[in-house]
Protein backbone atom coordinates (compact mmCIF):
# COMPACT_ATOMS: atom_id res chain seq x y z
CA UNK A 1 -16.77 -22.63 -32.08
CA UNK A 2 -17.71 -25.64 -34.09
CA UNK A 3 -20.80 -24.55 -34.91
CA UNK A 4 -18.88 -20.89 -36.15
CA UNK A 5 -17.26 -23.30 -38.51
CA UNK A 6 -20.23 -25.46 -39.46
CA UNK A 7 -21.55 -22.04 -41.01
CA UNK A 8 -18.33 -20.86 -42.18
CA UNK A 9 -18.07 -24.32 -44.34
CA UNK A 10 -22.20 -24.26 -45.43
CA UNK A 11 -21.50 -20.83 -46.78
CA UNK A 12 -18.21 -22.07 -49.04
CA UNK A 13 -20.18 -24.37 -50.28
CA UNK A 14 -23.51 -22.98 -50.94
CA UNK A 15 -20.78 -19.86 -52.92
CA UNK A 16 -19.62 -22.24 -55.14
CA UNK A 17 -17.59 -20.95 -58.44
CA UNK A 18 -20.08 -22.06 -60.85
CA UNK A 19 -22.99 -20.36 -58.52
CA UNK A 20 -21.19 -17.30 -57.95
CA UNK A 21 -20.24 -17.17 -62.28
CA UNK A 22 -24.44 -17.43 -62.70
CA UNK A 23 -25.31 -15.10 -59.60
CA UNK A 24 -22.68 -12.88 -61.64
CA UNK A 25 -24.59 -13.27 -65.36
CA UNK A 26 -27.95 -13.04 -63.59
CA UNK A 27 -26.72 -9.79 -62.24
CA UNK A 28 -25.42 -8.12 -65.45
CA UNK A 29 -28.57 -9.00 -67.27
CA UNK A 30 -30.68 -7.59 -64.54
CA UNK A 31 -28.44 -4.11 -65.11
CA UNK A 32 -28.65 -4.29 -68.70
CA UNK A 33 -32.80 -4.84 -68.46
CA UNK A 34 -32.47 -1.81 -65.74
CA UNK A 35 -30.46 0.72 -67.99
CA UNK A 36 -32.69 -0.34 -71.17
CA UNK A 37 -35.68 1.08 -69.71
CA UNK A 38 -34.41 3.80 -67.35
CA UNK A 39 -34.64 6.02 -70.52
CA UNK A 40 -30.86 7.58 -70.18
CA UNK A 41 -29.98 6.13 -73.52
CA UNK A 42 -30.95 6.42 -76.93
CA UNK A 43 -34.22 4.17 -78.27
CA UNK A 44 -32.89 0.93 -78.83
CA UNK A 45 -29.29 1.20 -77.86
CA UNK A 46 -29.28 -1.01 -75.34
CA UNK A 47 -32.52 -3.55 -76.60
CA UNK A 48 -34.16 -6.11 -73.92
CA UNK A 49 -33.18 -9.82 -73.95
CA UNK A 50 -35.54 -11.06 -75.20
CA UNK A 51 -35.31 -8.73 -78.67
CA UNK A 52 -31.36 -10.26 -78.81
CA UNK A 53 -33.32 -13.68 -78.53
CA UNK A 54 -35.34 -13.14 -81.33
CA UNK A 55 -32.62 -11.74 -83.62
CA UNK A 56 -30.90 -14.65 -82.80
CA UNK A 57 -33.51 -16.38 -83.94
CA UNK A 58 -34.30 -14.77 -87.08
CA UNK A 59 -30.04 -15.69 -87.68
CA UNK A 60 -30.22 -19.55 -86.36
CA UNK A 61 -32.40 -19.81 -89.09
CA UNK A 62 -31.49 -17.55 -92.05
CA UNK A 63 -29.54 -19.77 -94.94
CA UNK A 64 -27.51 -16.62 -95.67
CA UNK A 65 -26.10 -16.45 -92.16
CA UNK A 66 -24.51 -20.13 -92.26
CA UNK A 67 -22.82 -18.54 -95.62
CA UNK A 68 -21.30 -15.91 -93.71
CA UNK A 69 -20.61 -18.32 -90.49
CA UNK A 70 -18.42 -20.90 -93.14
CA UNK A 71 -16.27 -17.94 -94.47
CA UNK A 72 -15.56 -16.64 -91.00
CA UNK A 73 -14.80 -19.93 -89.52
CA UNK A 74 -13.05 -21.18 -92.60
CA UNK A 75 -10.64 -17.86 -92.67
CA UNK A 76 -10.03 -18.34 -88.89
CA UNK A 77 -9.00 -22.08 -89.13
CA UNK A 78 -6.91 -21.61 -91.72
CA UNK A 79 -5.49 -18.11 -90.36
CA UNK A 80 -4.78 -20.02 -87.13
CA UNK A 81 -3.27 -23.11 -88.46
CA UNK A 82 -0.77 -20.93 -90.42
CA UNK A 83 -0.11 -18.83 -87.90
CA UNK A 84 0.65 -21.67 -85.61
CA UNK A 85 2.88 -23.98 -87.06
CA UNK A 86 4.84 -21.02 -88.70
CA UNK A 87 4.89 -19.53 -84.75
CA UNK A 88 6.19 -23.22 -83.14
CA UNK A 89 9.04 -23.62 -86.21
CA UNK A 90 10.07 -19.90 -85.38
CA UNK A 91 10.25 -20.26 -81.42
CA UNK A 92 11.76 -23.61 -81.69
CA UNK A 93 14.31 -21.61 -83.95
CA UNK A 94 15.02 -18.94 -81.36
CA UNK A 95 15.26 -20.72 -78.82
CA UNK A 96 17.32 -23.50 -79.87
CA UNK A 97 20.09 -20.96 -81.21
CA UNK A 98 20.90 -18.86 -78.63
CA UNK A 99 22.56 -16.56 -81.56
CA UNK A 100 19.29 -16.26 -83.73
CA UNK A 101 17.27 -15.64 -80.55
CA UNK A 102 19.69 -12.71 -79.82
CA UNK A 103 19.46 -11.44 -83.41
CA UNK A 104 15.65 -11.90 -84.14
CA UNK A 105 14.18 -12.25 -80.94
CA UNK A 106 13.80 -7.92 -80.46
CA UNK A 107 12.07 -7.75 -83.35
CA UNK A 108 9.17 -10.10 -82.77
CA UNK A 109 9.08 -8.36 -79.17
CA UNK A 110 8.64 -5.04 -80.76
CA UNK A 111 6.08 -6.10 -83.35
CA UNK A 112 4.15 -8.12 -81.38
CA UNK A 113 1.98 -5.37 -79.33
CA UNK A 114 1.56 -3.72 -82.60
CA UNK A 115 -2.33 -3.71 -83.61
CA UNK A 116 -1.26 -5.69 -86.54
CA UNK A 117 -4.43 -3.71 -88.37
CA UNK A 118 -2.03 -1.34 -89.60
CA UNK A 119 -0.39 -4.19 -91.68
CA UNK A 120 -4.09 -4.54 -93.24
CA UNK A 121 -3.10 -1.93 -96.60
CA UNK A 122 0.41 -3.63 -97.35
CA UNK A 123 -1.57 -7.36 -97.16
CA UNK A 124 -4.61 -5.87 -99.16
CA UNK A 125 -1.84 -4.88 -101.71
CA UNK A 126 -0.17 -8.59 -101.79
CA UNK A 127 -3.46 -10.78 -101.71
CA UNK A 128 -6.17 -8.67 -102.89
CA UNK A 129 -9.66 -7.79 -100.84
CA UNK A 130 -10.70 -11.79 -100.90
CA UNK A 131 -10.21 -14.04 -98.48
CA UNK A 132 -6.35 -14.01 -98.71
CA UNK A 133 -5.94 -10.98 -97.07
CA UNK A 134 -8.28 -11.88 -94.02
CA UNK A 135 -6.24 -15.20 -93.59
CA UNK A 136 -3.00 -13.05 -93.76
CA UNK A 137 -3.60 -11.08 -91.29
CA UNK A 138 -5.23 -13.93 -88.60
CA UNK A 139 -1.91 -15.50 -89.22
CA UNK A 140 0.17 -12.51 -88.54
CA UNK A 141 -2.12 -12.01 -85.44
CA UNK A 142 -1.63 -15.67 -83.80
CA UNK A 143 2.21 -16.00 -85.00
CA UNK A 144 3.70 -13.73 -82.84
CA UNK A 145 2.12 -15.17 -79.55
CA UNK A 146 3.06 -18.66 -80.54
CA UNK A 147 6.72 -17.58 -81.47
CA UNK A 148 7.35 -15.71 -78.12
CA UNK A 149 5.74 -18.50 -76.40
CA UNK A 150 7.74 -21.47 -77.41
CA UNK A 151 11.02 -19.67 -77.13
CA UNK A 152 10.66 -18.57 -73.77
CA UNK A 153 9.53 -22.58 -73.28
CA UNK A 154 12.74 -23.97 -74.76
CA UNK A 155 14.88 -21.82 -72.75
CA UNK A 156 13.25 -23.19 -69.61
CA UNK A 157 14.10 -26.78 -70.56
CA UNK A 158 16.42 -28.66 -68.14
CA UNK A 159 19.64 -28.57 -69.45
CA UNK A 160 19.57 -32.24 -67.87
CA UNK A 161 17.24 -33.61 -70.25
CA UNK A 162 19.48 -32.44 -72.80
CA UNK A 163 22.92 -33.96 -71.58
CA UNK A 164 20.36 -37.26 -71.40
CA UNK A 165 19.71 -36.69 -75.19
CA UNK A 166 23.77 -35.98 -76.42
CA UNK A 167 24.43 -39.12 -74.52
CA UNK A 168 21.95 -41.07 -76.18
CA UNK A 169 23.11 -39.54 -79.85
CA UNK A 170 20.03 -38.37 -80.51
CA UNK A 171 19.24 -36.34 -83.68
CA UNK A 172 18.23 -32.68 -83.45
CA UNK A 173 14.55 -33.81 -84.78
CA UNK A 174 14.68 -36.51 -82.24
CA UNK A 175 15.89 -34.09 -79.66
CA UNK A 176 12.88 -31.51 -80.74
CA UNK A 177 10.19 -34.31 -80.68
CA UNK A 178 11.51 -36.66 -77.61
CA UNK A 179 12.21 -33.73 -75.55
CA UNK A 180 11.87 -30.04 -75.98
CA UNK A 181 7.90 -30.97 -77.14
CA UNK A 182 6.94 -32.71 -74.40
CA UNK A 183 8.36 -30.30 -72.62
CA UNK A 184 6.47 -27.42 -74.15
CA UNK A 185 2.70 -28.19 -73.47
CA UNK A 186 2.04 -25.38 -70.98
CA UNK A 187 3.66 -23.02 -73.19
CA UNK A 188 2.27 -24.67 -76.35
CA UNK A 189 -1.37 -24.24 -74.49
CA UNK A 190 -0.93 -20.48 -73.75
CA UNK A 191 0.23 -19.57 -77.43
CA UNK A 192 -2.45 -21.50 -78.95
CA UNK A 193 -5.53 -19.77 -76.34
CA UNK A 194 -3.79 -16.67 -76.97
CA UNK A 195 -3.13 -17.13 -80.59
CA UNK A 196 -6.67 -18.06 -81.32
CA UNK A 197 -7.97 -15.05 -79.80
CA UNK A 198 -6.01 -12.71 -81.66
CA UNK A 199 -6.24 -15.18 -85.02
CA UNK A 200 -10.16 -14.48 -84.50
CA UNK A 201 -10.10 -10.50 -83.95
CA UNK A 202 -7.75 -9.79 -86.67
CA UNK A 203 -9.90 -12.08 -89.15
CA UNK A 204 -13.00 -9.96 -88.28
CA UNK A 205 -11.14 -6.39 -87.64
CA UNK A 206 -10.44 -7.31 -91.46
CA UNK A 207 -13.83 -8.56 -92.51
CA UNK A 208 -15.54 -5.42 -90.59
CA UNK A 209 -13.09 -3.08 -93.13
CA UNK A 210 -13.32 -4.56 -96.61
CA UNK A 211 -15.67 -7.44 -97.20
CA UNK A 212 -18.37 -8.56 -98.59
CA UNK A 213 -19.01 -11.78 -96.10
CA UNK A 214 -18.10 -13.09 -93.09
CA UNK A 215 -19.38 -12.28 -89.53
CA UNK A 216 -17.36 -9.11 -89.01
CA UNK A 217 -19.61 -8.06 -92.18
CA UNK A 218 -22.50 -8.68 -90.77
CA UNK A 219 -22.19 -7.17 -87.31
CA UNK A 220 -20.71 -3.93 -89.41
CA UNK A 221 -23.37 -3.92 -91.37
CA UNK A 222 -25.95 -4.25 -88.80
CA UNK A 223 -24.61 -1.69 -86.84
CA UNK A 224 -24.59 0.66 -89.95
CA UNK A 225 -28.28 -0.02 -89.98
CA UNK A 226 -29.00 0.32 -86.10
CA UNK A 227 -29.88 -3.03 -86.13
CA UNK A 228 -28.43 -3.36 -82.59
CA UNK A 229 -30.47 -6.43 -81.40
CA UNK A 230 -29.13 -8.38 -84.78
CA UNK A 231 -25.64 -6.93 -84.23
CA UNK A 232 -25.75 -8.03 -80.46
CA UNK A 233 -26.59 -11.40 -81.55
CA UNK A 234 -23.76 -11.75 -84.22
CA UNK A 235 -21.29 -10.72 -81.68
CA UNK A 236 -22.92 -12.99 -79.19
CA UNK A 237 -22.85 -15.94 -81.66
CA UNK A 238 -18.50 -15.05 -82.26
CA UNK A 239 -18.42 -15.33 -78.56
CA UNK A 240 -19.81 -18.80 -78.34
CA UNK A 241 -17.39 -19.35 -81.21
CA UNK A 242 -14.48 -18.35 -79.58
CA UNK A 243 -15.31 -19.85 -76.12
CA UNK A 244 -15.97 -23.61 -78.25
CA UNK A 245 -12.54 -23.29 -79.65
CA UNK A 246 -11.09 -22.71 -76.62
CA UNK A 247 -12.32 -25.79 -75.02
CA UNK A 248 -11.24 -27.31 -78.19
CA UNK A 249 -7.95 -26.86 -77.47
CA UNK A 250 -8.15 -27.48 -73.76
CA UNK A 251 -9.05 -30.76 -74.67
CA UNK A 252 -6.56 -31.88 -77.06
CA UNK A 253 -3.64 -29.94 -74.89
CA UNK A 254 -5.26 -32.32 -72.05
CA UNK A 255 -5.17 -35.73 -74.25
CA UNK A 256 -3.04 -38.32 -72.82
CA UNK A 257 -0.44 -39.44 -75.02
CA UNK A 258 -0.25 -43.17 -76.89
CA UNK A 259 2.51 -43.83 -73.62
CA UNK A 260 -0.39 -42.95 -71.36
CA UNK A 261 -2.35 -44.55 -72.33
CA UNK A 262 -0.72 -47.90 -72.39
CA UNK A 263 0.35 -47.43 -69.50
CA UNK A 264 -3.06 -47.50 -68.06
């Protein structure tokens, strides 16, 4: 029996997550190589690894790529950071005032599954085909996730915490910043994962229709010109992009506060 259990144990932890996450990327690649050459695709739809390497290559150290890098990530970070602090003041809104929340909450329910592509002609209209409308339309994309978010968060605040604060005379800034925020990092975490995401698709769902620069450009205009290893690449490089500002955020959600940290 113990020795049943001496296996059992050696086998948890020889399948660790972080082996069984590279046995799992080994295995796609080896599938990718295998359909590649098993000739039921077209030449060059599915290129080897080592051909995405080199066009990675060829764009780690092409001047015009870090152009169209700068726009993308400039139109993202700015998409995002309107997106989000308009998203937190309107879900701190809703759900402070149970009325408002009644009134306006449907609405932001109803639009938010909406590909929010289709609000591309209206924004084209207001800002123009430069960066304006890209940034638009990244905000759109991340406000609505933030919004519903935080609301839901407030609601879920102990009504204790709030007697504390009336007691104490607090402001309604001082109630917002003393308690419902400290209150609202999990939810405050998921809006800002999600709303990145969705900031970063709608930015390049916008590039890929009407610009002249930007990564979404690129991989569109690769793929217009069956560059597939140098499309593969772009997209691979907006992955990386996307997965860094994720841990970005992870990090600062995780950051001890200046209370923590004297308290240590």
């Amino acid at each position: 029996m113990a020795s049943v259990e001496y296996v059992g144990a050696r086998r948890t932890a020889l399948w660790t997550p972080g082996r069984l996450r590279i046995a799992g990327a080994v295995a796609l690649l080896a599938l990718w190589e295998a359909a590649g050459l098993s000739g039921l695709f077209f030449r060059d739809l599915l290129p080897s690894t080592w051909r995405i390497l080199q066009a990675m290559g060829d764009l780690l150290t092409s001047r015009e790529f870090y152009t169209h890098v700068g726009v993308t990530v400039a139109e993202i970070l700015i998409a995002f950071a309107i997106g989000t602090v308009l998203g937190t003041a309107a879900g701190l809104i809703l759900g402070i005032s149970r009325r408002t929340g009644d009134i306006f909450e449907p609405f932001i329910h109803y639009l938010a599954p909406t590909p929010k592509i289709v609000f591309l002609p209206i924004l084209l209209v207001l800002f123009g085909v430069g960066m304006g409308s890209k940034i638009a339309l990244g905000a759109i994309s991340s406000f609505f996730p933030m919004a519903l978010n935080i609301a839901a968060g407030v609601r879920q605040v102990s009504p204790v915490l709030l007697r504390v604060g009336r007691t104490f005379s607090l402001s309604r800034w001082q109630t917002i910043r003393m308690i419902y925020l400290p209150a609202l990092v999990p939810p405050i975490a998921s809006g800002l994962r999600i709303g990145l995401g969705v900031s970063i698709v709608g930015c390049l769902l916008s590039e890929y229709k009407l610009a002249r620069a930007g990564l979404g450009f690129l991989a569109g205009q690769y793929g217009d010109q069956f560059a597939i290893a140098h499309m593969l690449a772009v997209l691979i490089f907006i992955f990386v992009l996307a997965v860094l500002g994720n841990a970005v955020i992870e990090r600062l959600v995780r950051l001890p506060g200046p209370d923590t940290r004297r308290a240590k």
